[in-house]
N, C-alpha and C. Protein backbone atom coordinates (compact mmCIF):
# COMPACT_ATOMS: atom_id res chain seq x y z
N UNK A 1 0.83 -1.20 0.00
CA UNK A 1 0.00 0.00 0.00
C UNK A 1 0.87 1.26 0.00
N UNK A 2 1.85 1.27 0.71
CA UNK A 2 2.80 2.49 0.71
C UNK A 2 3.13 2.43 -0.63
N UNK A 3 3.89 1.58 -1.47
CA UNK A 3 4.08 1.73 -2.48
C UNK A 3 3.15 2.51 -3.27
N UNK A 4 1.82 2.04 -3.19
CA UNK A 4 1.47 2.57 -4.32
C UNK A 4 0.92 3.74 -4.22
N UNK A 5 0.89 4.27 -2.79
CA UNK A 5 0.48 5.80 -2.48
C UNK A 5 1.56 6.59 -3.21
N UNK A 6 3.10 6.20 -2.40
CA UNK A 6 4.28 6.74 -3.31
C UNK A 6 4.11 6.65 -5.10
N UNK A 7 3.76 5.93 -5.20
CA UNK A 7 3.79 5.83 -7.05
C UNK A 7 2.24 7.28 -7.36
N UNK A 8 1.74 7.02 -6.28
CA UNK A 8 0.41 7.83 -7.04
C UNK A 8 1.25 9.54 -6.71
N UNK A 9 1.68 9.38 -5.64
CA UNK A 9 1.99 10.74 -5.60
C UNK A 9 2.92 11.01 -6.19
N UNK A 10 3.70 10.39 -6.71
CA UNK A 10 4.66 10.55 -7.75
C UNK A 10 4.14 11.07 -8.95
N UNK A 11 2.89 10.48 -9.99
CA UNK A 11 2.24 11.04 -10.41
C UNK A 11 1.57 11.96 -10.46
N UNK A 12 1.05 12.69 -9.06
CA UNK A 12 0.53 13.83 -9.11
C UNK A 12 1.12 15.05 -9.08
N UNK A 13 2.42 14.51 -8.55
CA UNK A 13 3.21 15.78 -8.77
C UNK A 13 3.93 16.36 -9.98
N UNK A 14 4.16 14.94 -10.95
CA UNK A 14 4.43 14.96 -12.28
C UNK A 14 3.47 14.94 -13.67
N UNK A 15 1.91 14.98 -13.03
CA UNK A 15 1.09 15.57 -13.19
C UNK A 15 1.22 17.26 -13.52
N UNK A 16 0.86 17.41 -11.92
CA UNK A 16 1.24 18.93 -11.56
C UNK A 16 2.12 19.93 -12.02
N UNK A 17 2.81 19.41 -12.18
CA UNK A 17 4.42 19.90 -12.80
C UNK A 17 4.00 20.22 -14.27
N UNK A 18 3.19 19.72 -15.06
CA UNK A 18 2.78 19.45 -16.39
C UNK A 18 2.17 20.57 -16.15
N UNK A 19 0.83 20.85 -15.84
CA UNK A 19 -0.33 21.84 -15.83
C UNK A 19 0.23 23.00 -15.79
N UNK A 20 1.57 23.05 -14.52
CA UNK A 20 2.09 24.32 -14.19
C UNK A 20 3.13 25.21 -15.36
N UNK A 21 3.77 23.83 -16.36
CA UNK A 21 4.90 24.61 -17.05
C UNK A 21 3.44 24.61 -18.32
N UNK A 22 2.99 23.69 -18.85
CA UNK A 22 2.90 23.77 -20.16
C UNK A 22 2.35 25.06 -20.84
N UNK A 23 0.98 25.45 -19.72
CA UNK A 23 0.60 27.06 -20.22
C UNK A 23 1.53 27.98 -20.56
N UNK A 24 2.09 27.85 -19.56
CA UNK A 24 3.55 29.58 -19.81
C UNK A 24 4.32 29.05 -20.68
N UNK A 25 4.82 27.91 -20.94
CA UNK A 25 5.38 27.84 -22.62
C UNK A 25 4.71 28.08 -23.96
N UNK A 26 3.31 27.47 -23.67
CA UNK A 26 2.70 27.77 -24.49
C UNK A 26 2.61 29.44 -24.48
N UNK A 27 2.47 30.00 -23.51
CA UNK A 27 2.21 31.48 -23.42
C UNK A 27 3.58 32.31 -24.35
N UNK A 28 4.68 31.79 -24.02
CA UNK A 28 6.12 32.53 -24.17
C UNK A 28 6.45 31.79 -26.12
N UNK A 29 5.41 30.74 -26.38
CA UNK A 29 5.66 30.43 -27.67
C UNK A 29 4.93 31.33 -28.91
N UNK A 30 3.79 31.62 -28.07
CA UNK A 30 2.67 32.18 -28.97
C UNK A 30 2.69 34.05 -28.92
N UNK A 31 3.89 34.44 -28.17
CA UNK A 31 3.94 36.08 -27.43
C UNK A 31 5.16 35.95 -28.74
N UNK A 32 6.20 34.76 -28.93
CA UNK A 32 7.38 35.12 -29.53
C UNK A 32 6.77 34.93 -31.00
N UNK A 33 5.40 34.30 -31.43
CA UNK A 33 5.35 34.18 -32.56
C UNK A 33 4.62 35.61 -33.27
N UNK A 34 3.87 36.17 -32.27
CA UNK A 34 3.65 37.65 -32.37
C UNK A 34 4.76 38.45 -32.50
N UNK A 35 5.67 38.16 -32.21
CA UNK A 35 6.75 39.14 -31.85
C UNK A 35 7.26 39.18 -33.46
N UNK A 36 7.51 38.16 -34.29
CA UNK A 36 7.82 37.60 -34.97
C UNK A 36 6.91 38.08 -36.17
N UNK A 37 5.50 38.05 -36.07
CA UNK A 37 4.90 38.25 -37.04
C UNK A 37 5.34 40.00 -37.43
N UNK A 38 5.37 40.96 -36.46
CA UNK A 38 5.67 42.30 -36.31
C UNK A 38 6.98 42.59 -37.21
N UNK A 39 7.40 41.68 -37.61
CA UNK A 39 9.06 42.18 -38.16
C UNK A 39 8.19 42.08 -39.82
N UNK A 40 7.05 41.95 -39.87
CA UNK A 40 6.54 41.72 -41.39
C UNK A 40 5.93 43.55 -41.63
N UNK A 41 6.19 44.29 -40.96
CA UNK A 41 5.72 45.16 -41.65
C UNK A 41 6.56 45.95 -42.40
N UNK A 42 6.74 46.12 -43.47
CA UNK A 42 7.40 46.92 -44.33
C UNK A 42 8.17 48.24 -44.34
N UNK A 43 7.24 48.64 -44.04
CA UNK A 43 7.66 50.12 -43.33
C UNK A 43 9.33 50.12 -42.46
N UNK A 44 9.33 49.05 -41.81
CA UNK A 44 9.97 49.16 -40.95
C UNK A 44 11.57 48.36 -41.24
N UNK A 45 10.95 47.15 -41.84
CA UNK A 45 11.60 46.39 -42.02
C UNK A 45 12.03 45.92 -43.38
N UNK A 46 13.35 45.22 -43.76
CA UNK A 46 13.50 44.74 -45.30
C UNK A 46 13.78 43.24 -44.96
N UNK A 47 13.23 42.53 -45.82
CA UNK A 47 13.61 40.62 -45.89
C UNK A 47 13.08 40.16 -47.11
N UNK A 48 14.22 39.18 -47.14
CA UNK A 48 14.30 38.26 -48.44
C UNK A 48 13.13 37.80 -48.12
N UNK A 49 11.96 37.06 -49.30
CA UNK A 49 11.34 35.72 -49.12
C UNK A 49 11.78 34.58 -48.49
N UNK A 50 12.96 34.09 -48.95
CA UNK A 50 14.02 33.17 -48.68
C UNK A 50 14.22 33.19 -47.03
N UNK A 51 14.17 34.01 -46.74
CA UNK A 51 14.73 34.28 -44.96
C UNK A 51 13.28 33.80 -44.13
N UNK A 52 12.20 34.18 -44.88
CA UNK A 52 10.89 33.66 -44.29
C UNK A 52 10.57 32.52 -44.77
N UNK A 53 10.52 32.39 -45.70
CA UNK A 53 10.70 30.39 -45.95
C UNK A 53 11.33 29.77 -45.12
N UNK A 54 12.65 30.01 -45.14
CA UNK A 54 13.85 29.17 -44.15
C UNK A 54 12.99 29.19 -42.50
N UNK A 55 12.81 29.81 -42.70
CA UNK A 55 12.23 30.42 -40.80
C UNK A 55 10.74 29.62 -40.71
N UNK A 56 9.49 30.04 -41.46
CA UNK A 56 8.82 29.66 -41.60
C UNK A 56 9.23 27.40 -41.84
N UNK A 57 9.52 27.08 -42.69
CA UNK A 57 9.64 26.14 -42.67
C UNK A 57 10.42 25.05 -41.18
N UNK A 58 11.56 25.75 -40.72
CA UNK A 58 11.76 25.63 -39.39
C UNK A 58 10.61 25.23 -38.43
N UNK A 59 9.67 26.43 -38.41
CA UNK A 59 8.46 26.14 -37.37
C UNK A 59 7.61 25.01 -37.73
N UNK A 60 7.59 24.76 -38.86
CA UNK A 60 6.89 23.91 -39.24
C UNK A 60 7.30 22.70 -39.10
N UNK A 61 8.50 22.08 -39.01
CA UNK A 61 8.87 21.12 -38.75
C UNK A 61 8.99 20.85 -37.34
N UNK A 62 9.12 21.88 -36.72
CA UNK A 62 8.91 21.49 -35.37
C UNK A 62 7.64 21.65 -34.53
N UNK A 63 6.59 22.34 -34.94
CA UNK A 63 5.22 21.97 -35.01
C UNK A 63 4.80 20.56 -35.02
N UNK A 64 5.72 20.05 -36.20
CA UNK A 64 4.87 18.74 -36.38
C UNK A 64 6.03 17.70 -35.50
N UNK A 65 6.62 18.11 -35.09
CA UNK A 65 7.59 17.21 -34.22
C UNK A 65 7.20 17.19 -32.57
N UNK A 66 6.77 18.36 -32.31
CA UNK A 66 6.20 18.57 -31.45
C UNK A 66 4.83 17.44 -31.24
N UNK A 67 3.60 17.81 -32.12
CA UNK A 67 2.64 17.04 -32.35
C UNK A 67 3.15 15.69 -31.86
N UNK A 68 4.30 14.74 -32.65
CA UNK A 68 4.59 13.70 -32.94
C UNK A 68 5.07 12.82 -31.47
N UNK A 69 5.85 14.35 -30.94
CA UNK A 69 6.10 13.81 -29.41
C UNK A 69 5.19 13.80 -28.40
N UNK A 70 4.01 14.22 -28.15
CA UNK A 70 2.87 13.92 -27.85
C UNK A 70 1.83 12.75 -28.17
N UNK A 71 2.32 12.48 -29.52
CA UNK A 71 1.71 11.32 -29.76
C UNK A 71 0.23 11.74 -30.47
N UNK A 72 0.23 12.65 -30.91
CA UNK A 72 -1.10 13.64 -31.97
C UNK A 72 -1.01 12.94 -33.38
N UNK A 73 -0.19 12.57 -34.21
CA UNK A 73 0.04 11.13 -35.23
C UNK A 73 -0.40 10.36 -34.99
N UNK A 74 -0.36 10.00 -33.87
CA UNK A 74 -0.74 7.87 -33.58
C UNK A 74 -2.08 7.85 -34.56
N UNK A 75 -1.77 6.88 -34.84
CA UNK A 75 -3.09 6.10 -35.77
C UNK A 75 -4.55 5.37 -34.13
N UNK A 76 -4.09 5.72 -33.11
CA UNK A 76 -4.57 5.49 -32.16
C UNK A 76 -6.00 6.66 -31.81
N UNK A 77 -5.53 7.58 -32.31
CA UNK A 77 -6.23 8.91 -32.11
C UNK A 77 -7.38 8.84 -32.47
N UNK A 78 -8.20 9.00 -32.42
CA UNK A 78 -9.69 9.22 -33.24
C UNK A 78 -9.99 10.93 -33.95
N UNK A 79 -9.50 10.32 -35.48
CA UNK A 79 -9.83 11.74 -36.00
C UNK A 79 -11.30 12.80 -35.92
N UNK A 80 -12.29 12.00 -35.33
CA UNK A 80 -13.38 12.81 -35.27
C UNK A 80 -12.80 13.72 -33.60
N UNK A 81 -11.81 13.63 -33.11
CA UNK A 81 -11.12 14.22 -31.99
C UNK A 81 -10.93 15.85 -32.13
N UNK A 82 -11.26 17.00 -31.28
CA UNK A 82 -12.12 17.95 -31.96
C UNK A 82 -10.17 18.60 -32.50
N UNK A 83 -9.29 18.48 -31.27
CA UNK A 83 -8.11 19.06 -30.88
C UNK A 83 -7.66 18.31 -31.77
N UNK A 84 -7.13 16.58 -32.51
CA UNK A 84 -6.51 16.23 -33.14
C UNK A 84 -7.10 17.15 -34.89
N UNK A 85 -8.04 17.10 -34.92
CA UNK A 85 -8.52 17.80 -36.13
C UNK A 85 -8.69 19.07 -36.43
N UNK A 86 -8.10 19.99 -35.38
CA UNK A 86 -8.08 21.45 -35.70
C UNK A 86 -6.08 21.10 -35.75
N UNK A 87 -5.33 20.60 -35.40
CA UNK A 87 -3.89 20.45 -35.29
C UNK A 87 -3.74 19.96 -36.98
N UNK A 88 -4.36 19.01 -36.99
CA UNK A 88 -4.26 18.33 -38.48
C UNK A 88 -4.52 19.54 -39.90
N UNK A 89 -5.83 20.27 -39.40
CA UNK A 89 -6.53 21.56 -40.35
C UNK A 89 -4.53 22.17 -40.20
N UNK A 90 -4.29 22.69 -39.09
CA UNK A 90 -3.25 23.35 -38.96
C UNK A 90 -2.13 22.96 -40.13
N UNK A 91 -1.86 21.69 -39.89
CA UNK A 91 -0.74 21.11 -40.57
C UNK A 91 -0.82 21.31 -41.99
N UNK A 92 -2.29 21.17 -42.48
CA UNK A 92 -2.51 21.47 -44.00
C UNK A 92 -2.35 22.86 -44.29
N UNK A 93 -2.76 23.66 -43.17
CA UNK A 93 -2.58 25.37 -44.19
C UNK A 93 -1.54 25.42 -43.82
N UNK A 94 -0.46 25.28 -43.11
CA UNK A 94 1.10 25.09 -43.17
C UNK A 94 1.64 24.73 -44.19
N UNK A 95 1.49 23.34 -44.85
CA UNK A 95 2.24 22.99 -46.28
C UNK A 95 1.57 23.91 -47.32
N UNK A 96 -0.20 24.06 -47.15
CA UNK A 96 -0.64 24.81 -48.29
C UNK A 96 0.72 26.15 -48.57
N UNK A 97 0.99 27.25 -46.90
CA UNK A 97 1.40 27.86 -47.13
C UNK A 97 3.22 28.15 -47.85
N UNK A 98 3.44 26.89 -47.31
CA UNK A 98 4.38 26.40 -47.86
C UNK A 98 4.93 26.57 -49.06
N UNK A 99 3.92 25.33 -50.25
CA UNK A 99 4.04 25.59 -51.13
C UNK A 99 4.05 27.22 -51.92
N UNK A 100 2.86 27.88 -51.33
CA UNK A 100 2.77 29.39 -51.94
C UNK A 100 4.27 29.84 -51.84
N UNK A 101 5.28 29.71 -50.61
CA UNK A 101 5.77 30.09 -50.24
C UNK A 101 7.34 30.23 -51.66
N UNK A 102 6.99 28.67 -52.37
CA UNK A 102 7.84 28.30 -52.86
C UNK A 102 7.73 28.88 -54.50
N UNK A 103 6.26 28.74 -54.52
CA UNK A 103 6.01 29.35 -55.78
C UNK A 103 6.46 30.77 -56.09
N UNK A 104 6.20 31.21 -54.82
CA UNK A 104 6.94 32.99 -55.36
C UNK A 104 8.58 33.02 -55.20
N UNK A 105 9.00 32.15 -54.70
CA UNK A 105 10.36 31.88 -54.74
C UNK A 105 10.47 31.51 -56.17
N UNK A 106 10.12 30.45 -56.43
CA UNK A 106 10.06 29.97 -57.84
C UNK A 106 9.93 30.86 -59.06
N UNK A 107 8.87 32.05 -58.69
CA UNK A 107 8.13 33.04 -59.42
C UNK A 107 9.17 33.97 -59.57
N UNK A 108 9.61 34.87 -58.52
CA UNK A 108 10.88 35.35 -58.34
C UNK A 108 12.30 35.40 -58.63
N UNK A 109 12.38 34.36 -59.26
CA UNK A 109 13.47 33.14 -60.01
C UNK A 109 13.51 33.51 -61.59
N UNK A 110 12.43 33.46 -62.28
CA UNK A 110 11.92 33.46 -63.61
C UNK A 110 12.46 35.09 -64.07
């Protein structure tokens, strides 16, 4: 019985520990991606396409690596899942944007 009080509270604190960091990362991920979007205004700023592709594509791979380490892939998931299927929507206007991304690179090229 001790044991398994110790194992439960082991869990709750590694539980706990979860609830407590994941918001404020999430908070400090989504403040830096604002931060980030702000360097797009013109006025202010000059950038290659190329520099936002490279960058852009970055996030994207770790978006979906992210996902992957959670386990949001598994074939286990049930896609009618409201969170696996707004992540998935995500993943598609990501490559959609992607590609655009490449075409004006491409376009730009010509």
């Amino acid at each position: 019985v001790n044991i398994e009080k110790r194992l439960s509270n082991a869990y709750r604190h590694r539980e706990s520990r979860f609830k407590a960091l994941f918001p404020k990362r999430l908070d400090k991920v989504s403040s830096t991606i604002r931060s980030l979007k702000k360097l797009s205004n013109k006025t202010n700023y000059v950038y290659d396409q190329n520099e936002i592709y490279n960058g852009l594509s970055l996030l994207i791979l770790e978006i979906k690596d992210l996902a992957n380490a959670f386990g949001l892939d598994s074939s286990e998931i049930n896609s009618d899942d409201n969170l696996y299927s707004e992540i998935k929507e995500i993943k598609e206007e990501l490559t959609s944007l992607k590609i655009k991304l490449k075409r004006q690179e491409w376009n730009k090229r010509k």
